[in-house]
PDB file of N, CA and C in Angstrom:
ATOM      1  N   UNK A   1     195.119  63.715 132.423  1.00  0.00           N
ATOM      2  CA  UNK A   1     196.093  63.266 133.389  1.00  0.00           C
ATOM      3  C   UNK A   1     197.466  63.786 132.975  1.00  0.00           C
ATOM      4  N   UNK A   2     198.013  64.285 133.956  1.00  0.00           N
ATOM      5  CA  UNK A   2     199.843  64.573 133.349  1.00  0.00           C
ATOM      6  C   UNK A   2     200.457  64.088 133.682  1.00  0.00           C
ATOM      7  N   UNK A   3     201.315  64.073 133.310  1.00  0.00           N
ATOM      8  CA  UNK A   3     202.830  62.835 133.178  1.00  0.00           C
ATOM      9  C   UNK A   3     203.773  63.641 133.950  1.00  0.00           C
ATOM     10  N   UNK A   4     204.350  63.485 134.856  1.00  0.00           N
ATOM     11  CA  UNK A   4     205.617  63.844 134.925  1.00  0.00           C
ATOM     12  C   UNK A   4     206.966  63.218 134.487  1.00  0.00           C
ATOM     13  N   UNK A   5     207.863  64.584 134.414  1.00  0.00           N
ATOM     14  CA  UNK A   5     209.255  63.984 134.069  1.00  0.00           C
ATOM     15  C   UNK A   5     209.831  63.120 134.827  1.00  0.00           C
ATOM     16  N   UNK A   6     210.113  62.259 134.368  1.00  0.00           N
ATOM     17  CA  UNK A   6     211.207  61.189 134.995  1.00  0.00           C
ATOM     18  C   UNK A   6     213.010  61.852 135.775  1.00  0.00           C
ATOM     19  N   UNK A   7     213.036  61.678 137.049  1.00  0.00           N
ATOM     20  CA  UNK A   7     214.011  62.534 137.567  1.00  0.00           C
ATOM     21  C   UNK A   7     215.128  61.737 137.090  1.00  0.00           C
ATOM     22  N   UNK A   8     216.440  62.472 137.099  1.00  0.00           N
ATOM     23  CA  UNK A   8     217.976  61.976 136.962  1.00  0.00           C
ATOM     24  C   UNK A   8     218.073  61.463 137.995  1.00  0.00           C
ATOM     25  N   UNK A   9     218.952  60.697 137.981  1.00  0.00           N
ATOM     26  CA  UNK A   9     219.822  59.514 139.322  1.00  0.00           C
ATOM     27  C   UNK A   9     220.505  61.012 140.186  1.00  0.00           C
ATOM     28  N   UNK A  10     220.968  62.039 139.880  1.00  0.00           N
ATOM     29  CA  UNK A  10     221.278  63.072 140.621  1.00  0.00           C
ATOM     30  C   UNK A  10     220.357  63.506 141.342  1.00  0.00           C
ATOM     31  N   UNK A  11     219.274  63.707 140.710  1.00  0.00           N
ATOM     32  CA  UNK A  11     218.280  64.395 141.421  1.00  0.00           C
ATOM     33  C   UNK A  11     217.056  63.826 142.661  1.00  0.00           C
ATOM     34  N   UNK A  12     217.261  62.216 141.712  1.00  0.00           N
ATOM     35  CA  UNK A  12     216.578  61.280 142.934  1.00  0.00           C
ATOM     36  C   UNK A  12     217.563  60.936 144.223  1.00  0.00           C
ATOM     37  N   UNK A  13     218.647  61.252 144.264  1.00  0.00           N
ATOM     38  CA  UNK A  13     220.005  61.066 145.194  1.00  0.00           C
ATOM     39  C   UNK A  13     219.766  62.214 145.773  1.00  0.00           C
ATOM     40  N   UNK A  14     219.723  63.361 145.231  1.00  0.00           N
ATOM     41  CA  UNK A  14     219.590  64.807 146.263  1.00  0.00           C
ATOM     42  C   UNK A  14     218.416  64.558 146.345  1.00  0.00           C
ATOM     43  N   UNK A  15     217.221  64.456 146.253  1.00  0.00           N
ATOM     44  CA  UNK A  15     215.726  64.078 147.189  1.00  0.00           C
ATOM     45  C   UNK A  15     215.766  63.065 148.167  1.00  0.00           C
ATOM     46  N   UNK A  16     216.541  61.765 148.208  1.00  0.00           N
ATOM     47  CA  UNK A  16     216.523  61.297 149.260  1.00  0.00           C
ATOM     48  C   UNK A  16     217.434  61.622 150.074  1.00  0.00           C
ATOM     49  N   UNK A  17     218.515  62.568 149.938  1.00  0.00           N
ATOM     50  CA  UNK A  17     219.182  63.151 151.182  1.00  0.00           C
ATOM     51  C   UNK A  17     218.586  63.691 151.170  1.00  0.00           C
ATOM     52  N   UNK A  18     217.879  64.898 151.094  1.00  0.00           N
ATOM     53  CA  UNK A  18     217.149  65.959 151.724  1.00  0.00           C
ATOM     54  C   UNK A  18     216.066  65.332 152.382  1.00  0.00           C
ATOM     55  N   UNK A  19     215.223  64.092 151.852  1.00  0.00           N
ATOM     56  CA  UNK A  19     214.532  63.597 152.423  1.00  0.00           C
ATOM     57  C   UNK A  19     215.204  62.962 154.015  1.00  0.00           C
ATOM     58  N   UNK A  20     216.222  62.309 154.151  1.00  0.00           N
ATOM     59  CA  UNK A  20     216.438  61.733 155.125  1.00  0.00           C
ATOM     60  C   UNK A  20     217.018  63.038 156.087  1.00  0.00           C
ATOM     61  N   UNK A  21     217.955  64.176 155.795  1.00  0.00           N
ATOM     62  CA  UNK A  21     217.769  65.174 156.632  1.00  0.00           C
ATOM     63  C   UNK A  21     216.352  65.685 157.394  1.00  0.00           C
ATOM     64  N   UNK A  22     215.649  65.945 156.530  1.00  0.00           N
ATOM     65  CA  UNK A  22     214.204  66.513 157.113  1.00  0.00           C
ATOM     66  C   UNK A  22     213.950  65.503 158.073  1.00  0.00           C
ATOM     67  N   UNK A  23     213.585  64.226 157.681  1.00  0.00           N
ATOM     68  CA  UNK A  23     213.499  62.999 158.821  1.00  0.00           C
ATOM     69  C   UNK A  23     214.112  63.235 159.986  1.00  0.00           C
ATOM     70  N   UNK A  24     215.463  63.316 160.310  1.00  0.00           N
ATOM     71  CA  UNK A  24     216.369  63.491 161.342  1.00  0.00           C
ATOM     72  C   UNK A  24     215.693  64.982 162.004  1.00  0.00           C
ATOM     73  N   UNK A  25     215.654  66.071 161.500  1.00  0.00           N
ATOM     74  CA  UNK A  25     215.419  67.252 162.168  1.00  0.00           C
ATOM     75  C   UNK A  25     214.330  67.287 162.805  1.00  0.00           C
ATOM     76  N   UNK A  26     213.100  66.521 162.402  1.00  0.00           N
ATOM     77  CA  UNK A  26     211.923  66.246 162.638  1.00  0.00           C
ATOM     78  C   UNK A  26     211.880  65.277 163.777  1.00  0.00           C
ATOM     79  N   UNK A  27     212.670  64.169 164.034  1.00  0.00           N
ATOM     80  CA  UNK A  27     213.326  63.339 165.314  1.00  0.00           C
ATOM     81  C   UNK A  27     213.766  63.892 166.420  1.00  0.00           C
ATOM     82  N   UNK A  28     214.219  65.135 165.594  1.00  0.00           N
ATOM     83  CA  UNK A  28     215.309  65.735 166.732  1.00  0.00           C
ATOM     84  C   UNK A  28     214.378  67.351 167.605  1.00  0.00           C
ATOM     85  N   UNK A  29     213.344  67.537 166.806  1.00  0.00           N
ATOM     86  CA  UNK A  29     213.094  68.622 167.179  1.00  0.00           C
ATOM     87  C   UNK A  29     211.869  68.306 168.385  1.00  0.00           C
ATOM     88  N   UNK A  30     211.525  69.260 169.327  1.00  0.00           N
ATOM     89  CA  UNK A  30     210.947  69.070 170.513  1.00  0.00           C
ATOM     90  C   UNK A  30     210.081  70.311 170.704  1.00  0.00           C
ATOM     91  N   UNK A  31     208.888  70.383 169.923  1.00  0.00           N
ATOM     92  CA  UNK A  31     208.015  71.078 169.469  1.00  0.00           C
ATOM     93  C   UNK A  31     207.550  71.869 170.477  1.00  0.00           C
ATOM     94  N   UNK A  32     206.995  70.772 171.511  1.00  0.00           N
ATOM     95  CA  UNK A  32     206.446  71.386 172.932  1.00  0.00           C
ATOM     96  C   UNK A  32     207.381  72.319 173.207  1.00  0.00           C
ATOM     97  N   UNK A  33     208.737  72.430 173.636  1.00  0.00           N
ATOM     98  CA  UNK A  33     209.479  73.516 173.764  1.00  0.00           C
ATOM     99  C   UNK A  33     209.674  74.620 173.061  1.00  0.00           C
ATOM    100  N   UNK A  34     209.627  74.400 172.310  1.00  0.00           N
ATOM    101  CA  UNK A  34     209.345  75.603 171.138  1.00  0.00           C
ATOM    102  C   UNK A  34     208.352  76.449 171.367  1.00  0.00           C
ATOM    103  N   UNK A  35     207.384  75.903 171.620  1.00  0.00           N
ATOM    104  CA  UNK A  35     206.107  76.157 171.989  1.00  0.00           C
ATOM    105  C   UNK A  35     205.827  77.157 173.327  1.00  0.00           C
ATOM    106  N   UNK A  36     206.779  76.369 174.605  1.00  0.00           N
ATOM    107  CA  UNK A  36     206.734  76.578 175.546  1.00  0.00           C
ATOM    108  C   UNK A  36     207.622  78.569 175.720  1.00  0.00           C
ATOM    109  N   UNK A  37     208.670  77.860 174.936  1.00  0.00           N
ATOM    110  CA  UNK A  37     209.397  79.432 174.794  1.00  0.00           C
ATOM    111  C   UNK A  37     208.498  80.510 174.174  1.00  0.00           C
ATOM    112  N   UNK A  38     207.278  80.274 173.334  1.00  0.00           N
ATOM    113  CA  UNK A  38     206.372  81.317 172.830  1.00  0.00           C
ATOM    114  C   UNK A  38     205.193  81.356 173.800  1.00  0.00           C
ATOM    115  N   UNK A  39     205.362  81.080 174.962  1.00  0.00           N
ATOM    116  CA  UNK A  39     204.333  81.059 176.091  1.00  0.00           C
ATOM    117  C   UNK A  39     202.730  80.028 175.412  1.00  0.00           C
ATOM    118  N   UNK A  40     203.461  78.933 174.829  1.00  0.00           N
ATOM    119  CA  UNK A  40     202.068  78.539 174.387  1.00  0.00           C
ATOM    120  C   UNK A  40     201.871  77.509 175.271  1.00  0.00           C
ATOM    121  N   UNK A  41     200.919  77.103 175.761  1.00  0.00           N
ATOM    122  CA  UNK A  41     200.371  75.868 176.674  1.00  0.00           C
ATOM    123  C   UNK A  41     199.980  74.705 175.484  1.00  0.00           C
ATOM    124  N   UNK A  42     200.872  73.261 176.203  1.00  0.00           N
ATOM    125  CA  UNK A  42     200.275  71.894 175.301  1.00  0.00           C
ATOM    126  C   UNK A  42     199.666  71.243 175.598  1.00  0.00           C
ATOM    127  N   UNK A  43     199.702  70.021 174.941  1.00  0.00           N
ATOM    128  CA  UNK A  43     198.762  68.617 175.581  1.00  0.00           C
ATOM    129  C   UNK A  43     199.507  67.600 174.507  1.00  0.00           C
ATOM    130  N   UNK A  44     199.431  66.508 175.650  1.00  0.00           N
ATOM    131  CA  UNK A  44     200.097  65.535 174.544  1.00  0.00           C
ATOM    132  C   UNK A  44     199.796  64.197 176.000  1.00  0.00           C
ATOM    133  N   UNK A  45     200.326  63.056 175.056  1.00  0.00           N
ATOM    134  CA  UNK A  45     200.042  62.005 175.961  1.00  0.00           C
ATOM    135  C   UNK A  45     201.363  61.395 176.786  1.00  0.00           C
ATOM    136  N   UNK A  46     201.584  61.016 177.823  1.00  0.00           N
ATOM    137  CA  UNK A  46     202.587  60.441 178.697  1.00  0.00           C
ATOM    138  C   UNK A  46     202.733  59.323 178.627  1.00  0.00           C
ATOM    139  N   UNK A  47     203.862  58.832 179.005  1.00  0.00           N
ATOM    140  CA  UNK A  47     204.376  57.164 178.704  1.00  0.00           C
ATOM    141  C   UNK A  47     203.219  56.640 178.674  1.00  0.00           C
ATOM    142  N   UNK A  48     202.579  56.884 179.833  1.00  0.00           N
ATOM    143  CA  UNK A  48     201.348  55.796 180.335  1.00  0.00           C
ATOM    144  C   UNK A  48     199.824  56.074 179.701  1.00  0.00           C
ATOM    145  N   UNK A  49     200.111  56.814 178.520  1.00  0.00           N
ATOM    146  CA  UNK A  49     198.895  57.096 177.914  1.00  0.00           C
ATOM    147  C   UNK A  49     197.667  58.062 178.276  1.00  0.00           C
ATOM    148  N   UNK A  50     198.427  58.771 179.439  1.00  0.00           N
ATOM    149  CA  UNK A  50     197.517  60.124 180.228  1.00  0.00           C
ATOM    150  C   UNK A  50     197.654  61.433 179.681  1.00  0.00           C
ATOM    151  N   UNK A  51     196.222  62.010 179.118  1.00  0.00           N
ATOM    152  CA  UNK A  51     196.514  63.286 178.976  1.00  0.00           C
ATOM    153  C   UNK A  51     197.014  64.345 179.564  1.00  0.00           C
ATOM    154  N   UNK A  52     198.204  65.159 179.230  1.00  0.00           N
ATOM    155  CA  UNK A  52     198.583  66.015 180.244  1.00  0.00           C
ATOM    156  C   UNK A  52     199.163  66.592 179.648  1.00  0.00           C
ATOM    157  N   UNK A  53     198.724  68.429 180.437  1.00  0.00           N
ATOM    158  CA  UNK A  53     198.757  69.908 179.877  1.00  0.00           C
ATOM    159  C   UNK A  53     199.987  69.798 180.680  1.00  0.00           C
ATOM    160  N   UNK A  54     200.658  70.580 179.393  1.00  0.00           N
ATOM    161  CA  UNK A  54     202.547  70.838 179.415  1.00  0.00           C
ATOM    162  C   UNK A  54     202.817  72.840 179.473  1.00  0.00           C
ATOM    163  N   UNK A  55     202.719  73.516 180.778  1.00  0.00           N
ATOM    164  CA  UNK A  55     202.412  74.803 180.654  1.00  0.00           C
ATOM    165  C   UNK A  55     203.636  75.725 180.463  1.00  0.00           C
ATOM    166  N   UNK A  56     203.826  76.964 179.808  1.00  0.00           N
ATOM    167  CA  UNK A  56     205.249  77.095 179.676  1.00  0.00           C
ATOM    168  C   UNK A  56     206.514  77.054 181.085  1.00  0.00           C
ATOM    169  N   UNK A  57     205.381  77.981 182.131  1.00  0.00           N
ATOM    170  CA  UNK A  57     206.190  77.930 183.244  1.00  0.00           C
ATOM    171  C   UNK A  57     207.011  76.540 183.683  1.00  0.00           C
ATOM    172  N   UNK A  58     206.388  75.630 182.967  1.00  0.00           N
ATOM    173  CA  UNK A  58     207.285  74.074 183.632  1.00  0.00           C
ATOM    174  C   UNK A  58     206.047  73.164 184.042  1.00  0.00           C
ATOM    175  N   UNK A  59     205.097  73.879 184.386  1.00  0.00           N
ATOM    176  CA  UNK A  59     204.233  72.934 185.307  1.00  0.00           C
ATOM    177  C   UNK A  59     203.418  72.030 184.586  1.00  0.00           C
ATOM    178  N   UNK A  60     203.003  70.968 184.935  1.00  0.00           N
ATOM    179  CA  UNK A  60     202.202  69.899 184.121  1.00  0.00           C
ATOM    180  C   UNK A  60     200.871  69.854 185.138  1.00  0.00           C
ATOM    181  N   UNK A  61     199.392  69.270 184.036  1.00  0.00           N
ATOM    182  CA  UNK A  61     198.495  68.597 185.156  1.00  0.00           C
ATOM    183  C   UNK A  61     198.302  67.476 184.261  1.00  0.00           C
ATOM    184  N   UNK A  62     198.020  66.389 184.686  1.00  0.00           N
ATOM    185  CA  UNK A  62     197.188  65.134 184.246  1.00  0.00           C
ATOM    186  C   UNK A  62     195.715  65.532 184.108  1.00  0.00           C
ATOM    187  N   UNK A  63     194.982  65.386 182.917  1.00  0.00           N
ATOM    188  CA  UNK A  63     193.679  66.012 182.748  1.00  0.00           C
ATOM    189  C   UNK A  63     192.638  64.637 182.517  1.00  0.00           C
ATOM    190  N   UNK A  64     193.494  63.746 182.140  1.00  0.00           N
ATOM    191  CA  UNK A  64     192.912  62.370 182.389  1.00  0.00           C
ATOM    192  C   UNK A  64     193.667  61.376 182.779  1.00  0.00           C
TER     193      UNK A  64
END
């Protein structure tokens, strides 16, 4: 089993900011679009819990 080093109060302070940045960017980012700009087609679920294909052109279908 190995041990790791015990971090400095500096270093556990810069891991949880970097940690809480990544958090935020990850909140903030909107994948499907991303997606959509690389012509990729999604699926994901709607308020109401319905599957539905998200196509780049804009268009949606409800598939369930």
């Amino acid at each position: 089993m190995s041990v790791l080093p015990r971090r400095s109060a500096a270093e556990q302070a810069k891991n949880m900011a970097l940690a809480e940045a990544l958090a935020r960017a990850v909140e903030e980012t909107h994948l499907g679009d991303i997606l959509a700009t690389s012509g990729i087609t999604t699926v994901a679920l709607d308020e109401d819990g319905r599957m539905v294909e998200y196509r780049p052109d804009g268009t949606t279908t409800v598939l369930s």
